[in-house]
PDB file of N, CA and C in Angstrom:
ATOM      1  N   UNK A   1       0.827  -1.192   0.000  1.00  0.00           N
ATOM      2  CA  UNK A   1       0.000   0.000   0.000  1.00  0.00           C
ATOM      3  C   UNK A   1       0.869   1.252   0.000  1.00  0.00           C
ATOM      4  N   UNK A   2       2.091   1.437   0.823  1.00  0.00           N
ATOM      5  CA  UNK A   2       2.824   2.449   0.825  1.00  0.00           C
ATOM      6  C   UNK A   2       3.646   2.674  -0.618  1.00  0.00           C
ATOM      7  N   UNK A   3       3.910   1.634  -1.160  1.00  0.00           N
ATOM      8  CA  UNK A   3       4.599   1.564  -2.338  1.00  0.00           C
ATOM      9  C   UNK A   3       3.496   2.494  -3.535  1.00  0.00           C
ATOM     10  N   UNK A   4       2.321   1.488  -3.484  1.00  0.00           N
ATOM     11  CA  UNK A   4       1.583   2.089  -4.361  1.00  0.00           C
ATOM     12  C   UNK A   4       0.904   3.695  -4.303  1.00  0.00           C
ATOM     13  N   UNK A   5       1.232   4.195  -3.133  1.00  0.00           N
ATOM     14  CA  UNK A   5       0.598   5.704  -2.761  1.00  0.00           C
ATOM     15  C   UNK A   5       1.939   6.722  -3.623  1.00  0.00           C
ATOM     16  N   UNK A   6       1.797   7.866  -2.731  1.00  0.00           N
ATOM     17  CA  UNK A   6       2.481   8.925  -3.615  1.00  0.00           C
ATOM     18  C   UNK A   6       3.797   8.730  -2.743  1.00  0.00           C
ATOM     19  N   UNK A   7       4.340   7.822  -2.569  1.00  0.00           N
ATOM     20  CA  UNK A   7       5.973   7.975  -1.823  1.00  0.00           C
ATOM     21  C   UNK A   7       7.226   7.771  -2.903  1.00  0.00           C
ATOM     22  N   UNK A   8       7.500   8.951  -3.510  1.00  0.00           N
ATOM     23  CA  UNK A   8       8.624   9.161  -4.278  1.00  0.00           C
ATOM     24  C   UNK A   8       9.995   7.688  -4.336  1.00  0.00           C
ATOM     25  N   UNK A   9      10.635   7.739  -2.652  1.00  0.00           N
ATOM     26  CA  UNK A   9      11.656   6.851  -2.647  1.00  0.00           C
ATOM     27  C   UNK A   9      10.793   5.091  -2.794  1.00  0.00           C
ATOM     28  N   UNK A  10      11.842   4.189  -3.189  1.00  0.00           N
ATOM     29  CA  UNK A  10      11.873   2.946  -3.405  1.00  0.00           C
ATOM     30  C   UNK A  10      12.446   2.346  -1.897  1.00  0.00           C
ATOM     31  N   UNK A  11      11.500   1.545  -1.400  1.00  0.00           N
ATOM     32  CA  UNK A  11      11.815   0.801  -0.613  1.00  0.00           C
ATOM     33  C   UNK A  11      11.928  -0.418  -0.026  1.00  0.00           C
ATOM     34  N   UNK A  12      12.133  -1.452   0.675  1.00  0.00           N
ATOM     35  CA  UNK A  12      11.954  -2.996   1.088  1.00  0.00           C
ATOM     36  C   UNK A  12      11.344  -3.512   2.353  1.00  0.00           C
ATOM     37  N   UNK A  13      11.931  -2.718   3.648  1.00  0.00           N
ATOM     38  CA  UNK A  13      11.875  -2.782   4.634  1.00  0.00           C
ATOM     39  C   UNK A  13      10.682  -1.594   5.378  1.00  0.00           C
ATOM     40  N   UNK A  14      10.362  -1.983   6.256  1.00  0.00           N
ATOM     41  CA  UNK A  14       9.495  -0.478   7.507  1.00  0.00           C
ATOM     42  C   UNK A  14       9.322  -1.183   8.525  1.00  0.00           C
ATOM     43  N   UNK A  15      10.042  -0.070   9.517  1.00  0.00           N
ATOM     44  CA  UNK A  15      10.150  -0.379  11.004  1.00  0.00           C
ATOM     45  C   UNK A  15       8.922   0.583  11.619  1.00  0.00           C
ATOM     46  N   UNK A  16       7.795   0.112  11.808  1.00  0.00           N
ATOM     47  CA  UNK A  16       7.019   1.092  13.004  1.00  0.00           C
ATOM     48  C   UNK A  16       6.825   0.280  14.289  1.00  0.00           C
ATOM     49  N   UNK A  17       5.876   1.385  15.152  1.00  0.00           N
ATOM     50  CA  UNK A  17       5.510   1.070  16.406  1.00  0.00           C
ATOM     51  C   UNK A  17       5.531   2.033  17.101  1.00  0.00           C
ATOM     52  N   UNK A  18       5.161   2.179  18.267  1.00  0.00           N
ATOM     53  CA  UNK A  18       4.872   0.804  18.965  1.00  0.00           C
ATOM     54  C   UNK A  18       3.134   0.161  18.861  1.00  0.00           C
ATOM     55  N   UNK A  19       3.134  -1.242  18.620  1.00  0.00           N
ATOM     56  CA  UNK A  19       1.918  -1.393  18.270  1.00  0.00           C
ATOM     57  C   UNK A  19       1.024  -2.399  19.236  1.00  0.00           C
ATOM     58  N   UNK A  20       2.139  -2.374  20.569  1.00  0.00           N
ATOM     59  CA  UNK A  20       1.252  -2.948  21.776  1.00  0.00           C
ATOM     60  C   UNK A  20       1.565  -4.435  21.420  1.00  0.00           C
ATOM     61  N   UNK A  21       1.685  -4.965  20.508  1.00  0.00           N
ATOM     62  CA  UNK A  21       2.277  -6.542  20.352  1.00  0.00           C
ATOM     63  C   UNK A  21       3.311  -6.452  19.050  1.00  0.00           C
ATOM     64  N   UNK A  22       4.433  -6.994  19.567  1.00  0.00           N
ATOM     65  CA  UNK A  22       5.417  -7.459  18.424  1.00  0.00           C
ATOM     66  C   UNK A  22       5.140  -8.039  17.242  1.00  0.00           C
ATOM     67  N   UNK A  23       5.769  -7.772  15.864  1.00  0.00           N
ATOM     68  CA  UNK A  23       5.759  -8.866  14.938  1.00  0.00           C
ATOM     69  C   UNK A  23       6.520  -8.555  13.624  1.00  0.00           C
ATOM     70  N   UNK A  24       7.002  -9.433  13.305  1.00  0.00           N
ATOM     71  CA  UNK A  24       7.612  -9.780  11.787  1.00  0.00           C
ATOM     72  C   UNK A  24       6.813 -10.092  10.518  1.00  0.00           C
ATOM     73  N   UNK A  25       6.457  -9.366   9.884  1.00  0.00           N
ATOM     74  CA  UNK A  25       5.535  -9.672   8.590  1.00  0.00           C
ATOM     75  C   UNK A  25       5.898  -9.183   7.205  1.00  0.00           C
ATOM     76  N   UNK A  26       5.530 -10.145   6.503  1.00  0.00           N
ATOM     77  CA  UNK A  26       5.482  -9.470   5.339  1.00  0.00           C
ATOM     78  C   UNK A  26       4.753  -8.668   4.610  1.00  0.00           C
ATOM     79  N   UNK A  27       4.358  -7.518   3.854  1.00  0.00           N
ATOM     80  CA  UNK A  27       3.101  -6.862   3.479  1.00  0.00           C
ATOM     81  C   UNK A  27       3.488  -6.946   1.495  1.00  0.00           C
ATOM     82  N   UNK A  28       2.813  -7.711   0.822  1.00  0.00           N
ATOM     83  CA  UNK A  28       3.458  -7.040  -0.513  1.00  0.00           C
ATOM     84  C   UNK A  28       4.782  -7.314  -1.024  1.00  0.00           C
ATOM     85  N   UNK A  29       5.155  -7.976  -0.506  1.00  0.00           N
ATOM     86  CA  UNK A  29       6.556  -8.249  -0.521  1.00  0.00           C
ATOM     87  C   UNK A  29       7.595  -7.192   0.293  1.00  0.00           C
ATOM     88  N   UNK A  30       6.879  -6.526   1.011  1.00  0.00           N
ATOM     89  CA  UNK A  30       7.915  -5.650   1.718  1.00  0.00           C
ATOM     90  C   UNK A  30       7.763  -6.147   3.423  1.00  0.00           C
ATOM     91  N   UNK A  31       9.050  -6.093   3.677  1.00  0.00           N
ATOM     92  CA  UNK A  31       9.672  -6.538   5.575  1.00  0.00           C
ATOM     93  C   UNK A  31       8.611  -5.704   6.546  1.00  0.00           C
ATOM     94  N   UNK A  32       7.776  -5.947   7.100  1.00  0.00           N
ATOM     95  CA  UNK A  32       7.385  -5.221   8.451  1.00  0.00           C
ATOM     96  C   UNK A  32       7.976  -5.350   9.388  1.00  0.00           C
ATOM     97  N   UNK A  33       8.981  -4.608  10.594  1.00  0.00           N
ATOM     98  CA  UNK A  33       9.029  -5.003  11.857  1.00  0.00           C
ATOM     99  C   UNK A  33       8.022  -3.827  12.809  1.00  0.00           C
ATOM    100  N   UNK A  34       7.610  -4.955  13.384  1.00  0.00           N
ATOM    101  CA  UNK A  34       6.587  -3.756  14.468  1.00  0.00           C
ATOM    102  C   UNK A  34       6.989  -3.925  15.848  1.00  0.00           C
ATOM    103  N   UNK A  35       7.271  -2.698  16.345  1.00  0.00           N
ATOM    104  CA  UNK A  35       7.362  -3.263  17.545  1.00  0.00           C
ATOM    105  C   UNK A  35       6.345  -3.030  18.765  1.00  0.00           C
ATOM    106  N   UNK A  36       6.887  -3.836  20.391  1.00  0.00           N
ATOM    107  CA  UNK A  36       5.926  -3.579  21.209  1.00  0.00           C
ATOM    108  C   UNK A  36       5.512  -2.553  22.026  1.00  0.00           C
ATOM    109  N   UNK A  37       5.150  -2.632  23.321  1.00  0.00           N
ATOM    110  CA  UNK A  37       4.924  -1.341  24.236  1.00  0.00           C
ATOM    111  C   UNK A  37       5.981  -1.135  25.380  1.00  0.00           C
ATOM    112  N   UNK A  38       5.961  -0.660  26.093  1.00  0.00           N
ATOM    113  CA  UNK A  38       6.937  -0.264  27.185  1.00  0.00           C
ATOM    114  C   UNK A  38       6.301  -0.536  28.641  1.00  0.00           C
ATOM    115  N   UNK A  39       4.588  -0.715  28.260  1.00  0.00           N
ATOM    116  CA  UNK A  39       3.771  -1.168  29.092  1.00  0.00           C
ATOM    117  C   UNK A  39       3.952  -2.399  29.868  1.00  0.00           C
ATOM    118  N   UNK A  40       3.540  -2.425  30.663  1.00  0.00           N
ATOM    119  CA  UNK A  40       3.658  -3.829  31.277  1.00  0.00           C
ATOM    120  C   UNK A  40       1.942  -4.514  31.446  1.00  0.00           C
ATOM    121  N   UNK A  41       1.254  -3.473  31.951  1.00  0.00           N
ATOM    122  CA  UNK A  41      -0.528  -4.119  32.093  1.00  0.00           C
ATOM    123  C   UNK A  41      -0.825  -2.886  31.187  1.00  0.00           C
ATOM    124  N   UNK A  42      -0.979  -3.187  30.156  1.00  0.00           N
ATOM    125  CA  UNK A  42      -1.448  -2.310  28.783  1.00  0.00           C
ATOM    126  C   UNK A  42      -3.009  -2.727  28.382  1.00  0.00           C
ATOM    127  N   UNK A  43      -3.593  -2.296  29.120  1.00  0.00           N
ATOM    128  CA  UNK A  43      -5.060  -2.463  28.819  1.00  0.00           C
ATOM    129  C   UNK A  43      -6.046  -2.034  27.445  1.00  0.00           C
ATOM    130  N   UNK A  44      -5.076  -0.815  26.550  1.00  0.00           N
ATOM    131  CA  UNK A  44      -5.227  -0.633  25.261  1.00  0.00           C
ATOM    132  C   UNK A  44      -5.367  -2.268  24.341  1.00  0.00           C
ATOM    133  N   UNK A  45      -4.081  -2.863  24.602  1.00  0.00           N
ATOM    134  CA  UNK A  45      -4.019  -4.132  23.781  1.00  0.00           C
ATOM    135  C   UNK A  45      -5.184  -4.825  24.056  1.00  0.00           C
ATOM    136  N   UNK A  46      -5.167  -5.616  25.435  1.00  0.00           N
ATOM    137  CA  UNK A  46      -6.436  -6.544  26.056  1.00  0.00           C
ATOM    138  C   UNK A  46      -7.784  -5.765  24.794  1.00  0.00           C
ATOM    139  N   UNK A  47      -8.311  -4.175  24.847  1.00  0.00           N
ATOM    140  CA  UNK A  47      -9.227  -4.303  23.915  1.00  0.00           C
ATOM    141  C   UNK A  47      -9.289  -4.125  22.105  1.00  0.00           C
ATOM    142  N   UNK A  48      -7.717  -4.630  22.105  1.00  0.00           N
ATOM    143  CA  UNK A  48      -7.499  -4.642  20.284  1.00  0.00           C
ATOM    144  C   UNK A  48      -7.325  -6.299  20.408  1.00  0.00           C
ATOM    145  N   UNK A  49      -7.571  -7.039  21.565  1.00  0.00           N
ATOM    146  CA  UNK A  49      -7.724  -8.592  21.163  1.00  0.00           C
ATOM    147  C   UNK A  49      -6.235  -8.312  21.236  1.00  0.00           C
ATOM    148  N   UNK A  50      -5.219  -8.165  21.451  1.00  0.00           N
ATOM    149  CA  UNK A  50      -3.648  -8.656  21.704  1.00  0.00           C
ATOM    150  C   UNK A  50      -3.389  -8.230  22.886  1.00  0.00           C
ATOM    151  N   UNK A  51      -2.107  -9.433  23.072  1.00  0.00           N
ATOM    152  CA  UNK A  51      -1.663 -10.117  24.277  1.00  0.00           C
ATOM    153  C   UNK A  51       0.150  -8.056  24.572  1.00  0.00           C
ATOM    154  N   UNK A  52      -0.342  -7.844  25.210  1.00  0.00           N
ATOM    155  CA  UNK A  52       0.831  -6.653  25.237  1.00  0.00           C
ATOM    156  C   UNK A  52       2.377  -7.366  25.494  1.00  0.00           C
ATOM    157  N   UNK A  53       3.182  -6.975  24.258  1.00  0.00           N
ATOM    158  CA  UNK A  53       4.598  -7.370  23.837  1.00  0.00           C
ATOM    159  C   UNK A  53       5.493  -6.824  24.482  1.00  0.00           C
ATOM    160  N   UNK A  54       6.338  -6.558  25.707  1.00  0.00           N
ATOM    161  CA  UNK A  54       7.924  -5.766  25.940  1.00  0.00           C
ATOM    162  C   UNK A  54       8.934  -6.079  25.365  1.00  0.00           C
ATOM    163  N   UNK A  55       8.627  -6.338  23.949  1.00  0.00           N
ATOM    164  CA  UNK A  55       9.923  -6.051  23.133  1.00  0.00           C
ATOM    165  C   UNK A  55       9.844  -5.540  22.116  1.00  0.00           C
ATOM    166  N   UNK A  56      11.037  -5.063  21.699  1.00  0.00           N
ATOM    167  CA  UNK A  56      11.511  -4.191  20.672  1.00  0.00           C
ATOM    168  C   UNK A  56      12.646  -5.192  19.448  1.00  0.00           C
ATOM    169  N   UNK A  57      12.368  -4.643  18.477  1.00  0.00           N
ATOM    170  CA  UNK A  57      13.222  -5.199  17.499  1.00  0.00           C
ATOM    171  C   UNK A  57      14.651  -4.137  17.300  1.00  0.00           C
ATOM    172  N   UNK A  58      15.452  -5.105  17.514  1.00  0.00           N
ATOM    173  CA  UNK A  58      17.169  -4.351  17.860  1.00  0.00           C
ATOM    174  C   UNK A  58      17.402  -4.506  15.762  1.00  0.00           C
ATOM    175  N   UNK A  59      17.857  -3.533  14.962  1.00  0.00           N
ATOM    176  CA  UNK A  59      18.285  -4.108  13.682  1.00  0.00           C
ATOM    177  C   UNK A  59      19.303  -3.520  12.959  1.00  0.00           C
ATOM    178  N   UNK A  60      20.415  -4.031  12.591  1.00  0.00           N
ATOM    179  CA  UNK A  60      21.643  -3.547  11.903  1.00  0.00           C
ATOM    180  C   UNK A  60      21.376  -3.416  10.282  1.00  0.00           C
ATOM    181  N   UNK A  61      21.219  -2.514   9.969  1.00  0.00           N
ATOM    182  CA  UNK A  61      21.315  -2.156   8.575  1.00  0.00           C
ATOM    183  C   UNK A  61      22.388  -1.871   7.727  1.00  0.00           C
ATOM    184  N   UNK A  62      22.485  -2.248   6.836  1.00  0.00           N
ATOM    185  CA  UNK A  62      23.744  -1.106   5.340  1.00  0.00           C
ATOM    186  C   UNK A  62      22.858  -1.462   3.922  1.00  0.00           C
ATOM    187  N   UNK A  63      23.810  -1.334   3.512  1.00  0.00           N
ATOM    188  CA  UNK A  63      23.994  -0.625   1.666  1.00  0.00           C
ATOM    189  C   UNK A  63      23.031  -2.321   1.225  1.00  0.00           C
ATOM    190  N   UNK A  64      23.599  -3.385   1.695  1.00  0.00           N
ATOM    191  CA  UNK A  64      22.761  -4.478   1.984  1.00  0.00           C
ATOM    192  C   UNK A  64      21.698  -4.876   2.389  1.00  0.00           C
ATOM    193  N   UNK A  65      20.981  -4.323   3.073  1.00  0.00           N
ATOM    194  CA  UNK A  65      19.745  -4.661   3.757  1.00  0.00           C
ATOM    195  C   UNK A  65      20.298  -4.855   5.220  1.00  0.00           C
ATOM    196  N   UNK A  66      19.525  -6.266   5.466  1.00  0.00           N
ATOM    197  CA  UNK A  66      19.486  -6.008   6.997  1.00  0.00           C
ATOM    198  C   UNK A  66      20.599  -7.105   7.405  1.00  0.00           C
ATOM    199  N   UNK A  67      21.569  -6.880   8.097  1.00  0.00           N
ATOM    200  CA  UNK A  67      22.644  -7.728   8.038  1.00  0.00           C
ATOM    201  C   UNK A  67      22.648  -8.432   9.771  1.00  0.00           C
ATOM    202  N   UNK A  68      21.274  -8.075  10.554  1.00  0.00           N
ATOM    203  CA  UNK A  68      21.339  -8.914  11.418  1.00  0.00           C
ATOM    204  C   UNK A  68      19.940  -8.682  12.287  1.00  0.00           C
ATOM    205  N   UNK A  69      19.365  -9.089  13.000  1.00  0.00           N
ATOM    206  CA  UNK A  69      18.396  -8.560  13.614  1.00  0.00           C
ATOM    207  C   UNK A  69      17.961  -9.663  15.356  1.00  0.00           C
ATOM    208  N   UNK A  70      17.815  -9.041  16.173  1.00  0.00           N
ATOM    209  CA  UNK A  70      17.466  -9.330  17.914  1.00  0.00           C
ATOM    210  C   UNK A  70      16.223  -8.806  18.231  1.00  0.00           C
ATOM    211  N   UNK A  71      15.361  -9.765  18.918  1.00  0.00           N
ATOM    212  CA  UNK A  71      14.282  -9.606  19.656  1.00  0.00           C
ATOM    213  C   UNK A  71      14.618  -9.280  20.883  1.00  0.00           C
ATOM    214  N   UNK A  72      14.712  -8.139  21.381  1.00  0.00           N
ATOM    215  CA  UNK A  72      14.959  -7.621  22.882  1.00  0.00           C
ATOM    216  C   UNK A  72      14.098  -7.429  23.564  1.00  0.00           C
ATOM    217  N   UNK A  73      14.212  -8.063  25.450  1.00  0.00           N
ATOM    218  CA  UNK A  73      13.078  -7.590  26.200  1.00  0.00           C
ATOM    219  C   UNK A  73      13.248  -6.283  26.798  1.00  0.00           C
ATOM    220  N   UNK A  74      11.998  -5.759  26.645  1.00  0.00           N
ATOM    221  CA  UNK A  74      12.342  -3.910  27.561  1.00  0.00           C
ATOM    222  C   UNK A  74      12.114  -4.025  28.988  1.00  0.00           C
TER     223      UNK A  74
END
């Protein structure tokens, strides 16, 4: 969807968040990392139906893509 809108640059990867639960997905052929909350009893999630995530995605990038990536707890 982002590809197909008005976004000039070419891209592969998108890191957002925080989205109250972690995850790795693909959209379109492009990388999602999402990450979690900082929350600990995050009662937002409980009413989007998800379980609240304390982690964050750690990720090393270059000229390559992504040359390594860690699930960290906050």
């Amino acid at each position: 969807m982002w590809k197909s809108g008005g976004m000039p640059v070419d891209f592969d990867i998108v890191c957002m968040g925080h989205f109250h639960t972690v995850m790795d997905v693909w959209v379109n052929d492009i990388r999602v990392f999402v990450n979690g909350t900082t929350l600990r009893n995050d009662d937002y999630s409980a009413r989007l139906g998800l379980k609240p995530t304390n982690k964050f995605w750690f990720i090393e990038v270059s000229n390559k893509g992504i040359e390594w990536q860690r699930l960290i707890q906050v």
